[in-house]
C-alpha atoms as a PDB file:
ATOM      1  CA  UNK A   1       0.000   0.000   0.000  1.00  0.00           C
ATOM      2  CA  UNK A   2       1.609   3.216  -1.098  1.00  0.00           C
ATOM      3  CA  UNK A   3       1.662   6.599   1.053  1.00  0.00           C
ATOM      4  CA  UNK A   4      -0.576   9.380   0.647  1.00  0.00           C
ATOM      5  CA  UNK A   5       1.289  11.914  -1.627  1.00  0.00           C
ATOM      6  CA  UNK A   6       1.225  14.663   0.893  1.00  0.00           C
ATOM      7  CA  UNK A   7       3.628  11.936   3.380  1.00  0.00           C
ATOM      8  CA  UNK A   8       6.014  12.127   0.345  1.00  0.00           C
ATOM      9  CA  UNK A   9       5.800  15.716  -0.266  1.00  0.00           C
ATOM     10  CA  UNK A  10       8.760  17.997  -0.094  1.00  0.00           C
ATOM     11  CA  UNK A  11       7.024  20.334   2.481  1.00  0.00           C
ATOM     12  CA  UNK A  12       6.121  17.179   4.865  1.00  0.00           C
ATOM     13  CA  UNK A  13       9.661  16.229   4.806  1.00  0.00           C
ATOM     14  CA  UNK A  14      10.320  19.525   5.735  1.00  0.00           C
ATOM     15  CA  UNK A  15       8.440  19.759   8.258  1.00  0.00           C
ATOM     16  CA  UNK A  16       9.087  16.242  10.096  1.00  0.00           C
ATOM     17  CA  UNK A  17      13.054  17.892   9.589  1.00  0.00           C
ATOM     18  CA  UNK A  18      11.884  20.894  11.686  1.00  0.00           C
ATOM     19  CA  UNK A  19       9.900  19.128  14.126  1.00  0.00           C
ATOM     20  CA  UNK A  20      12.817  16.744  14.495  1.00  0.00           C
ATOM     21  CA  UNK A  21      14.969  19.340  15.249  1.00  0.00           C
ATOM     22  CA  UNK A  22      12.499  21.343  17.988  1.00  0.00           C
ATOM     23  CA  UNK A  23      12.073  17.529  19.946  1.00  0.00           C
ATOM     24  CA  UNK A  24      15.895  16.645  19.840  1.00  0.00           C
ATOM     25  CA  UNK A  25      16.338  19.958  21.470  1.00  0.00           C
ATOM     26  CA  UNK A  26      14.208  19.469  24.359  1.00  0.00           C
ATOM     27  CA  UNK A  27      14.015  17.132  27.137  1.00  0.00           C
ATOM     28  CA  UNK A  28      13.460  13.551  25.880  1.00  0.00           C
ATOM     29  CA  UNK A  29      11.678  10.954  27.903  1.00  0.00           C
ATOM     30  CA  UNK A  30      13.924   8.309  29.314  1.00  0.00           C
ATOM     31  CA  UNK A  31      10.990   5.454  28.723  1.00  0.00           C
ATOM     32  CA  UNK A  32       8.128   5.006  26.359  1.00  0.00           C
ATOM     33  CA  UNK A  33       5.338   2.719  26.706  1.00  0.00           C
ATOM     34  CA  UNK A  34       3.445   1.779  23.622  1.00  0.00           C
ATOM     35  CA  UNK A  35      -0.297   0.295  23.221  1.00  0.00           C
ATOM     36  CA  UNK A  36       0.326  -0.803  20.080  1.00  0.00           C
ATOM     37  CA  UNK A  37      -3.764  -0.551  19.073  1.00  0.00           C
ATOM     38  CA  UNK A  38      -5.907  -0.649  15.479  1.00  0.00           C
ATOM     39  CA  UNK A  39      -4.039  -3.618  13.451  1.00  0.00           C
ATOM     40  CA  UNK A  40      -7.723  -5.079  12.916  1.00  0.00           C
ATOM     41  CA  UNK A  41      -9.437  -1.094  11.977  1.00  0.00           C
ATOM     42  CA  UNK A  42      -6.539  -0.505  10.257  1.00  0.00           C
ATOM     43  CA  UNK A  43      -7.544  -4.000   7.783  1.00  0.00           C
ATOM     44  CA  UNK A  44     -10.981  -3.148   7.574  1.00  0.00           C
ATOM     45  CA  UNK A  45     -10.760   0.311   6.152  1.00  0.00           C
ATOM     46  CA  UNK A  46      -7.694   0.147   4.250  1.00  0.00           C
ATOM     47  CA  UNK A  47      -6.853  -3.729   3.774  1.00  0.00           C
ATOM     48  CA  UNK A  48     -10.095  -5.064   2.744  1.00  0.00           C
ATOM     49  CA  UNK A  49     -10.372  -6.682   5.976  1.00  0.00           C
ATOM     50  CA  UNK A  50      -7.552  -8.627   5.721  1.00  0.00           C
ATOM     51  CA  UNK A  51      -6.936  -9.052   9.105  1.00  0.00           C
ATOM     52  CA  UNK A  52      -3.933 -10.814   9.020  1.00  0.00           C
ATOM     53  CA  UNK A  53      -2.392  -8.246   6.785  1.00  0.00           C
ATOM     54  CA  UNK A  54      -3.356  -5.880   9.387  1.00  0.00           C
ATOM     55  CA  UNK A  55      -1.024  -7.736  12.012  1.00  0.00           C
ATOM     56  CA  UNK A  56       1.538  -8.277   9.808  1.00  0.00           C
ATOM     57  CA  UNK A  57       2.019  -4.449   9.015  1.00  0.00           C
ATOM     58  CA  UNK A  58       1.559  -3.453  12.827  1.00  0.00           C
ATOM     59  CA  UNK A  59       4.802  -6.026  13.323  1.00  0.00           C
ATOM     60  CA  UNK A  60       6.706  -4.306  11.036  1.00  0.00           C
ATOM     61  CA  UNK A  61       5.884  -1.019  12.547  1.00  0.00           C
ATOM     62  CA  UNK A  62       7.415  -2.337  15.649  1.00  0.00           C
ATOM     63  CA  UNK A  63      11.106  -2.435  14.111  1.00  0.00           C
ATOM     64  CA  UNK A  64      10.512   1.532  12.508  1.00  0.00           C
ATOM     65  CA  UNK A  65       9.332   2.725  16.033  1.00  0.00           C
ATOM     66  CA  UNK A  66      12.235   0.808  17.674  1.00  0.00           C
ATOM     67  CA  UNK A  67      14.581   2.431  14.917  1.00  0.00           C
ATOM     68  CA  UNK A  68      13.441   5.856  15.531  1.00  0.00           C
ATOM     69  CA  UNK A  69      13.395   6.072  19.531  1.00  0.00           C
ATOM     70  CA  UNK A  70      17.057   4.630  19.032  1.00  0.00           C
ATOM     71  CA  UNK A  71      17.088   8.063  16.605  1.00  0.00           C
ATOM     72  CA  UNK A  72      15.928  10.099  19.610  1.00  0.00           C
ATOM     73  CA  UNK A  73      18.102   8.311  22.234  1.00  0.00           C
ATOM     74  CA  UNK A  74      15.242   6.943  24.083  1.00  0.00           C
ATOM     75  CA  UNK A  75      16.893   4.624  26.815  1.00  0.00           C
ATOM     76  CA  UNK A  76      13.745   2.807  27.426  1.00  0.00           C
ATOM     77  CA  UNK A  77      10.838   1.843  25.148  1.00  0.00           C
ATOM     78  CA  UNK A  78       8.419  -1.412  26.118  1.00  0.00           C
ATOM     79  CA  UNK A  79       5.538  -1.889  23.605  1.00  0.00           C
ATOM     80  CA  UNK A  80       2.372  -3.662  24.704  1.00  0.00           C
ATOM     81  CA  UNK A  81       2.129  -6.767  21.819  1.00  0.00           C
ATOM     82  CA  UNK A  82      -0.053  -9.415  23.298  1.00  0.00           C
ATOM     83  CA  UNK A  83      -2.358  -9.026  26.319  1.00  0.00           C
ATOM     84  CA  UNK A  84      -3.670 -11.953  28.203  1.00  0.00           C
ATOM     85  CA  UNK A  85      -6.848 -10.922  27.153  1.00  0.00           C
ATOM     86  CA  UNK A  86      -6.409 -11.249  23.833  1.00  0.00           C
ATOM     87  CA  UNK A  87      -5.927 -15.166  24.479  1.00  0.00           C
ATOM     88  CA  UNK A  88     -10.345 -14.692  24.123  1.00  0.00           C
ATOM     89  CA  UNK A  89      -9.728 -14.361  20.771  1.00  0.00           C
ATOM     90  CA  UNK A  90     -10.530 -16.878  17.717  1.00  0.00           C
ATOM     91  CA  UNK A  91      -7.959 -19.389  17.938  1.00  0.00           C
ATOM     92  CA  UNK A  92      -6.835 -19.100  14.325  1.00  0.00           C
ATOM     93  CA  UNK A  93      -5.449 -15.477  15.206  1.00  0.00           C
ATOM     94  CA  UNK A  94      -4.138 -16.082  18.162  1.00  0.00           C
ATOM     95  CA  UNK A  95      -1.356 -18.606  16.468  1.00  0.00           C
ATOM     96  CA  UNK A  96      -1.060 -16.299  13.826  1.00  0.00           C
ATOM     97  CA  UNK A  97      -0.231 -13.418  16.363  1.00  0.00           C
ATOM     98  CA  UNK A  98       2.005 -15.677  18.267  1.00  0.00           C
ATOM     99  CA  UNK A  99       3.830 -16.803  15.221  1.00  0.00           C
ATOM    100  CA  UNK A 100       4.542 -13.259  14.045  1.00  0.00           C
ATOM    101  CA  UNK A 101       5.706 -12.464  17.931  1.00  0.00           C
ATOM    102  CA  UNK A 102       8.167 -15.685  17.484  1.00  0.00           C
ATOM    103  CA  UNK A 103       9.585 -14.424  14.302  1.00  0.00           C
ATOM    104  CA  UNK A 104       9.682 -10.561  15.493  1.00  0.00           C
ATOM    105  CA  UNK A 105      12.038 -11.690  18.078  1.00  0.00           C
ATOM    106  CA  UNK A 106      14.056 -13.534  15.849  1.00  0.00           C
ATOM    107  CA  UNK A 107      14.375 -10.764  13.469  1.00  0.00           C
ATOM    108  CA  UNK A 108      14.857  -8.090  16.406  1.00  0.00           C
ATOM    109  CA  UNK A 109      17.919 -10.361  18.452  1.00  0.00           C
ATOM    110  CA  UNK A 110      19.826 -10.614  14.508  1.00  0.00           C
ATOM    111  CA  UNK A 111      18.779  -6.920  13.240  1.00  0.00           C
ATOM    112  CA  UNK A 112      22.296  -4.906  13.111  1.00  0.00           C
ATOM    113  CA  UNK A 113      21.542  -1.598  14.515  1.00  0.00           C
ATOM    114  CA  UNK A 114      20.479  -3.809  18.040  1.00  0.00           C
ATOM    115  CA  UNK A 115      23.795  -4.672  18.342  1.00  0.00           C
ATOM    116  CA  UNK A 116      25.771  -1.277  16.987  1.00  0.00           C
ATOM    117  CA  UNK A 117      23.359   0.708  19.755  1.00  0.00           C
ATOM    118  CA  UNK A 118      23.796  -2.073  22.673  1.00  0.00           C
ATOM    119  CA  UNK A 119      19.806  -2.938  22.666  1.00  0.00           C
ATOM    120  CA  UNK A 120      19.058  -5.205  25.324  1.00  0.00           C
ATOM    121  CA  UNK A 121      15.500  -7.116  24.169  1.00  0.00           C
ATOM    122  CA  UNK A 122      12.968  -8.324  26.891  1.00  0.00           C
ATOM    123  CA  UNK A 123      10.306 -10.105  27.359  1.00  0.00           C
ATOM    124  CA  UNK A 124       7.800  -9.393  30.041  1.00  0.00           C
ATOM    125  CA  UNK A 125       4.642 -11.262  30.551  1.00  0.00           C
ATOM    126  CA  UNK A 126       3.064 -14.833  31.944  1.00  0.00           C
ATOM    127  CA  UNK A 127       5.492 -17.023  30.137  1.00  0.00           C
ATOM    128  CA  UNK A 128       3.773 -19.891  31.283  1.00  0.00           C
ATOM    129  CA  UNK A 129       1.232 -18.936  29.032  1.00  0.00           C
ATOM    130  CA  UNK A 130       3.163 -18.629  26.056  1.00  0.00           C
ATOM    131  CA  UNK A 131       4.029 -21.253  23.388  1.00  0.00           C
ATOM    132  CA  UNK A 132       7.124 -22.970  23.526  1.00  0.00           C
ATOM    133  CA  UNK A 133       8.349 -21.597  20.089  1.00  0.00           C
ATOM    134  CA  UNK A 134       7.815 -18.000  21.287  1.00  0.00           C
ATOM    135  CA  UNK A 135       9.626 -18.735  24.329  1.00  0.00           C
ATOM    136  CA  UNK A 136      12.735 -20.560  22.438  1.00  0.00           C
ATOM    137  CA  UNK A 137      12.322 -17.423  20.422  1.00  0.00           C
ATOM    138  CA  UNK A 138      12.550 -15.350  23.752  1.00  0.00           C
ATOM    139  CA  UNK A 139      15.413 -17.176  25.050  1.00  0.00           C
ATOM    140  CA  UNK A 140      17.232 -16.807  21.402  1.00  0.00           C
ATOM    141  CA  UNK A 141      16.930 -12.870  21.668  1.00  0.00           C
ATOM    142  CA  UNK A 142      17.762 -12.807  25.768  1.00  0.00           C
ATOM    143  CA  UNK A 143      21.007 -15.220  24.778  1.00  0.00           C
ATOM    144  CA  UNK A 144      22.034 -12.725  21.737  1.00  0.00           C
ATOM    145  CA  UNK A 145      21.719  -9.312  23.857  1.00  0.00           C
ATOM    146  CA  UNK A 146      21.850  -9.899  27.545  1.00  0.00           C
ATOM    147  CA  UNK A 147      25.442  -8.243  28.019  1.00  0.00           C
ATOM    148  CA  UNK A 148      23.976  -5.098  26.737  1.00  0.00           C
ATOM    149  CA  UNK A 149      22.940  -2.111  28.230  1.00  0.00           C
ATOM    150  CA  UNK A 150      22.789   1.220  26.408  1.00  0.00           C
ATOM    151  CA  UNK A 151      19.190   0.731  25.596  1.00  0.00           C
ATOM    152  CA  UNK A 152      15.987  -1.673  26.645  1.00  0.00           C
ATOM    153  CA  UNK A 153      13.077  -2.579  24.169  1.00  0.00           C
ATOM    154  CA  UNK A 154      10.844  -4.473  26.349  1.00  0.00           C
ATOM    155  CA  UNK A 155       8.333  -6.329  24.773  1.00  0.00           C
ATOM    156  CA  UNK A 156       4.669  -7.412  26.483  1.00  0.00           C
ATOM    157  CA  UNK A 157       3.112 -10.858  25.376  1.00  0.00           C
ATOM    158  CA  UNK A 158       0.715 -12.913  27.258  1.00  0.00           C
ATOM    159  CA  UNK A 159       0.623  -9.436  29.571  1.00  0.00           C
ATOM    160  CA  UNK A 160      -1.564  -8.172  32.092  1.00  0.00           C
ATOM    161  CA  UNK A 161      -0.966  -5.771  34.641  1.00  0.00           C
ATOM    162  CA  UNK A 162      -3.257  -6.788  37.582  1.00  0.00           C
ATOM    163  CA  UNK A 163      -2.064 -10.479  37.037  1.00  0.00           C
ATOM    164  CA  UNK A 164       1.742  -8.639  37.433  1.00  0.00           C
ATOM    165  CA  UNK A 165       0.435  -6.924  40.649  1.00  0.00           C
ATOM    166  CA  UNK A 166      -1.306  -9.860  41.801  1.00  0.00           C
ATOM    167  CA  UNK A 167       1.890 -11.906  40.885  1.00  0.00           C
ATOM    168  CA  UNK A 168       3.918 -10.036  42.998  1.00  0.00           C
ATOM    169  CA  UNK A 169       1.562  -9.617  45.825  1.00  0.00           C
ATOM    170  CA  UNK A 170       1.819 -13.801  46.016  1.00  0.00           C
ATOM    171  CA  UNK A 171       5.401 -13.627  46.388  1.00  0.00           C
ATOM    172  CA  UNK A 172       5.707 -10.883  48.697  1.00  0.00           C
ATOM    173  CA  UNK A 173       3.463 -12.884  51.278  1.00  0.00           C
ATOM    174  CA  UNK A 174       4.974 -16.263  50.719  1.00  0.00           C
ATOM    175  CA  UNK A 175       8.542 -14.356  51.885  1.00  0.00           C
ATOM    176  CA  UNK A 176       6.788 -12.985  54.598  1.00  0.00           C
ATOM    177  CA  UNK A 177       5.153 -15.862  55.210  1.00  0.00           C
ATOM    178  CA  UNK A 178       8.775 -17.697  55.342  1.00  0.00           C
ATOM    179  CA  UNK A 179      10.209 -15.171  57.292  1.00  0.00           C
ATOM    180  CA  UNK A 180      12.213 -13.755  54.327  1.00  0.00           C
ATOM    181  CA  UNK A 181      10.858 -10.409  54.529  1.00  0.00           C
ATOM    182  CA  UNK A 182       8.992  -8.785  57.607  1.00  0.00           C
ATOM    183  CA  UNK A 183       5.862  -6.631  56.780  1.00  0.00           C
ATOM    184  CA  UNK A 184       7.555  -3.550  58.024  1.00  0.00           C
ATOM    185  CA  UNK A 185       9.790  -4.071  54.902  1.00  0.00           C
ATOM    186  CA  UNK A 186       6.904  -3.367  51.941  1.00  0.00           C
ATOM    187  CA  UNK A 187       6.941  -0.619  50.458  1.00  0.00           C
ATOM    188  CA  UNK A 188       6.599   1.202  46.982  1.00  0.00           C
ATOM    189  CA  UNK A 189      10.426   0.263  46.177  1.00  0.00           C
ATOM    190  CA  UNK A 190      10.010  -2.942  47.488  1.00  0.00           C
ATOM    191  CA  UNK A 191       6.870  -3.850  45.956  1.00  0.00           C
ATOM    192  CA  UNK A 192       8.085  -2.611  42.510  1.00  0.00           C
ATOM    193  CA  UNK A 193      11.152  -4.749  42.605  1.00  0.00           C
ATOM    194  CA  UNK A 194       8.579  -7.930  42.596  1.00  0.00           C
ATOM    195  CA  UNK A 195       7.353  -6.645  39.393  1.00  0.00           C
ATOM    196  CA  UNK A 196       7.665  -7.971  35.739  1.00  0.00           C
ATOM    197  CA  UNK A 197       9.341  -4.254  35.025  1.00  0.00           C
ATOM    198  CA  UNK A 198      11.657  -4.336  38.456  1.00  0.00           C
ATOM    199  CA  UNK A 199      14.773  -3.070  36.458  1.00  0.00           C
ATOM    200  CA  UNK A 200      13.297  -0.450  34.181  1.00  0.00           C
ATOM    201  CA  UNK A 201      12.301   3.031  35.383  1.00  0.00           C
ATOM    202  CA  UNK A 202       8.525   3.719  35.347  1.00  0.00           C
ATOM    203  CA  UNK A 203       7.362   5.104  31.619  1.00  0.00           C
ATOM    204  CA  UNK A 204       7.524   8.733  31.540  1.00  0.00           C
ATOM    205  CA  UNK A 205       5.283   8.752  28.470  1.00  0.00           C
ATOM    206  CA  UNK A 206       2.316   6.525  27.651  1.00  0.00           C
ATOM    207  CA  UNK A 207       1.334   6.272  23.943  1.00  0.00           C
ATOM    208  CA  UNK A 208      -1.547   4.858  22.616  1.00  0.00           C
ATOM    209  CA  UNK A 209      -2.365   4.394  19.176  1.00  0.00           C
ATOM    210  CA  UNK A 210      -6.352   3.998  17.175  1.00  0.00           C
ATOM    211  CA  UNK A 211      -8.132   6.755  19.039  1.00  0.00           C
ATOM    212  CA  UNK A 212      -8.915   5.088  22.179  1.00  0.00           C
ATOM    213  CA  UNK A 213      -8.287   6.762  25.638  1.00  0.00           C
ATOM    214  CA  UNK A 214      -8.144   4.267  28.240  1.00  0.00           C
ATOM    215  CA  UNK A 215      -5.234   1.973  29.163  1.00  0.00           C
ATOM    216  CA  UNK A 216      -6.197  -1.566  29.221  1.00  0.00           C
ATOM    217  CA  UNK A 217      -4.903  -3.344  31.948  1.00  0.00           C
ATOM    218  CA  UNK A 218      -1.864  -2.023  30.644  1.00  0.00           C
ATOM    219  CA  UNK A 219       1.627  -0.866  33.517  1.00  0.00           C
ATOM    220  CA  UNK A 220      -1.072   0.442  36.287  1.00  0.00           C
ATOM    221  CA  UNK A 221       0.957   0.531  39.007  1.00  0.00           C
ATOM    222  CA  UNK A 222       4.059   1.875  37.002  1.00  0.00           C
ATOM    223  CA  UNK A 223       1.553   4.563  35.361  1.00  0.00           C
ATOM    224  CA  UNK A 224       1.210   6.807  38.387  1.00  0.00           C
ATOM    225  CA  UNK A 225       3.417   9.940  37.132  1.00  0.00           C
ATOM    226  CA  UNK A 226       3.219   9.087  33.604  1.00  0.00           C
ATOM    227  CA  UNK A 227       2.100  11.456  30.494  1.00  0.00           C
ATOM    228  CA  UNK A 228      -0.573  10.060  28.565  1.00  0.00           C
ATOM    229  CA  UNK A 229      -0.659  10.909  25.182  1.00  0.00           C
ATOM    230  CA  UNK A 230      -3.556   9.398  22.816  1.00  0.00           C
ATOM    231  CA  UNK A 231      -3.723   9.706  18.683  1.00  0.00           C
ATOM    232  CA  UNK A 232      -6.114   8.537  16.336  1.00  0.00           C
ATOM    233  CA  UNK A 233      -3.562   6.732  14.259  1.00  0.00           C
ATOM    234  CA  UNK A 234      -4.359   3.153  13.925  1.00  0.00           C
ATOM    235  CA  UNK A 235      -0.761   1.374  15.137  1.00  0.00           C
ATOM    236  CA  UNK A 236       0.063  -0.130  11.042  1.00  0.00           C
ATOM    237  CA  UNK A 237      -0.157   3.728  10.108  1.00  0.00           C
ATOM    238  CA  UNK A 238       1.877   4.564  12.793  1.00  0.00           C
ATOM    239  CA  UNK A 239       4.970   7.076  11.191  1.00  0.00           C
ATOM    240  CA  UNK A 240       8.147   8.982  12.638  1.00  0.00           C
ATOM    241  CA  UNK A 241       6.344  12.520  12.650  1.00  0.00           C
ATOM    242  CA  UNK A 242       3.271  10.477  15.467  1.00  0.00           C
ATOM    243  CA  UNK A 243       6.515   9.724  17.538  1.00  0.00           C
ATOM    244  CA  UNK A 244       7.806  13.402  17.594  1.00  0.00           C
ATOM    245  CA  UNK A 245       4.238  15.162  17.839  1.00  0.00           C
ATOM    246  CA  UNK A 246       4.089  12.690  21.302  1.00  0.00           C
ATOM    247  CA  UNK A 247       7.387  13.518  22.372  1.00  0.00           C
ATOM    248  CA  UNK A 248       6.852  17.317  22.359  1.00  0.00           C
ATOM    249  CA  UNK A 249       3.504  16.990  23.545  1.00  0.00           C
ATOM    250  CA  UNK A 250       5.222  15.213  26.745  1.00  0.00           C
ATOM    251  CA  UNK A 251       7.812  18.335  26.532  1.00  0.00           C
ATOM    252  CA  UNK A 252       5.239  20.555  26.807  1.00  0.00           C
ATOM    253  CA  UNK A 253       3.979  19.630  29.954  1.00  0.00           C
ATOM    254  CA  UNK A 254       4.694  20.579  33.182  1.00  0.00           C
ATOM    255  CA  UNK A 255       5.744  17.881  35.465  1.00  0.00           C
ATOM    256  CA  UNK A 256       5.502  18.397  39.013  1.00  0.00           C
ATOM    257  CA  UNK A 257       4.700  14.535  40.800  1.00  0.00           C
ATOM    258  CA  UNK A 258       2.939  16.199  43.490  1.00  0.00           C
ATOM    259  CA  UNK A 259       4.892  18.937  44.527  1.00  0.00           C
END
């Protein structure tokens, strides 16, 4: 499917060049969250309602944002792929979806500009809900760039975030329950370290894609000081000048946690 002619236009380009250069001035968030949403919309109005042409395009919009944040020296970007919801679905696309995750990972651990820029890939999720070929496919990517550490891309399959909290809530009372850890002891910190996301800072922006403004079982706890920034533009549509109107959207506000 070919680009509108006014995305290929000289004064576009100029203008993406201009916006570029206003964002990479500013501050720029140390982690972005994605909710990667519209793959299926996305098919109906512009594919024919080839839905599985729809998912396929939304995957390879998950290299190009991973390409550009690594433009804008975001440390930190996790993208919500797969919820645990989304297991509801017909069975038929849920193997499809969990074959293009398996070969996403594949292509991500071997892509060169992962290993120039020191991209440490992730998985974070239920894993015991997961396939085993998209968990030989996880273990292929954490095997090719676990010694790195310049940047995260954190990817969400088989994800929900009140199974994480609930998850974590288990294990903090079977170590206080075994005398590993006394009550006194829980707190934010320590409850966040019992978290899928315990090594990664808490998402300073939250993007969602397709027009919808709510967050889907999606980081809650992590969420609490986070930007929320919301576009109509279904996730396979998804372009470079999105990613910089959300970044200085996020730059634009005034962030005071509180105080």
């Amino acid at each position: 499917m070919t680009l509108p002619k006014i995305i290929s236009h000289p004064v576009y380009s100029k203008y993406e060049k201009q916006l570029e250069s206003e964002v990479v001035s500013g501050p720029i968030p140390a982690h972005i969250a994605i909710i990667m949403d519209g793959n299926r919309r996305y098919a109906k109005e512009f594919l024919y309602d080839n839905i599985d042409k729809g998912h396929m395009i939304g995957e390879q919009r998950i290299e190009d944002v991973l390409s550009w944040c690594l433009r804008l020296k975001i440390k930190y970007v996790t993208v919500f792929a797969f919820s645990s919801e989304n297991f509801k679905r017909d069975s038929d696309e849920v193997r499809f979806l969990m074959g293009l995750a398996e070969g996403a990972l594949y292509k991500m651990a071997d892509n060169p500009d992962v290993h120039s820029k020191k991209v440490r890939i992730r998985v974070l999720g239920d894993m015991s809900a997961l396939p085993e070929s998209v968990l030989d496919a996880k273990a292929y990517a954490d095997k090719k760039t676990e010694m790195y550490s310049n940047y995260t891309f954190s990817v969400c399959l088989a994800y929900g975030s009140r199974q994480e909290i609930i998850t974590a809530v288990k294990e903090i009372a079977r170590k206080v329950k075994t005398g590993e850890m006394d009550v006194d002891d829980i707190s934010e910190d320590t409850f966040s370290l019992h978290l899928y996301t315990a090594d990664l800072p808490d998402p300073d922006l939250i993007l969602r894609t397709s027009g919808e403004v709510r967050i889907s079982n999606f980081l809650l706890w992590q969420l609490a000081y986070s930007e929320l920034y919301f576009t109509d533009v279904y996730w396979p549509g998804f372009r470079y000048i999105d990613l910089l109107r959300a970044v200085r959207t996020y730059q634009q506000r005034v962030r005071r946690y509180g105080r």
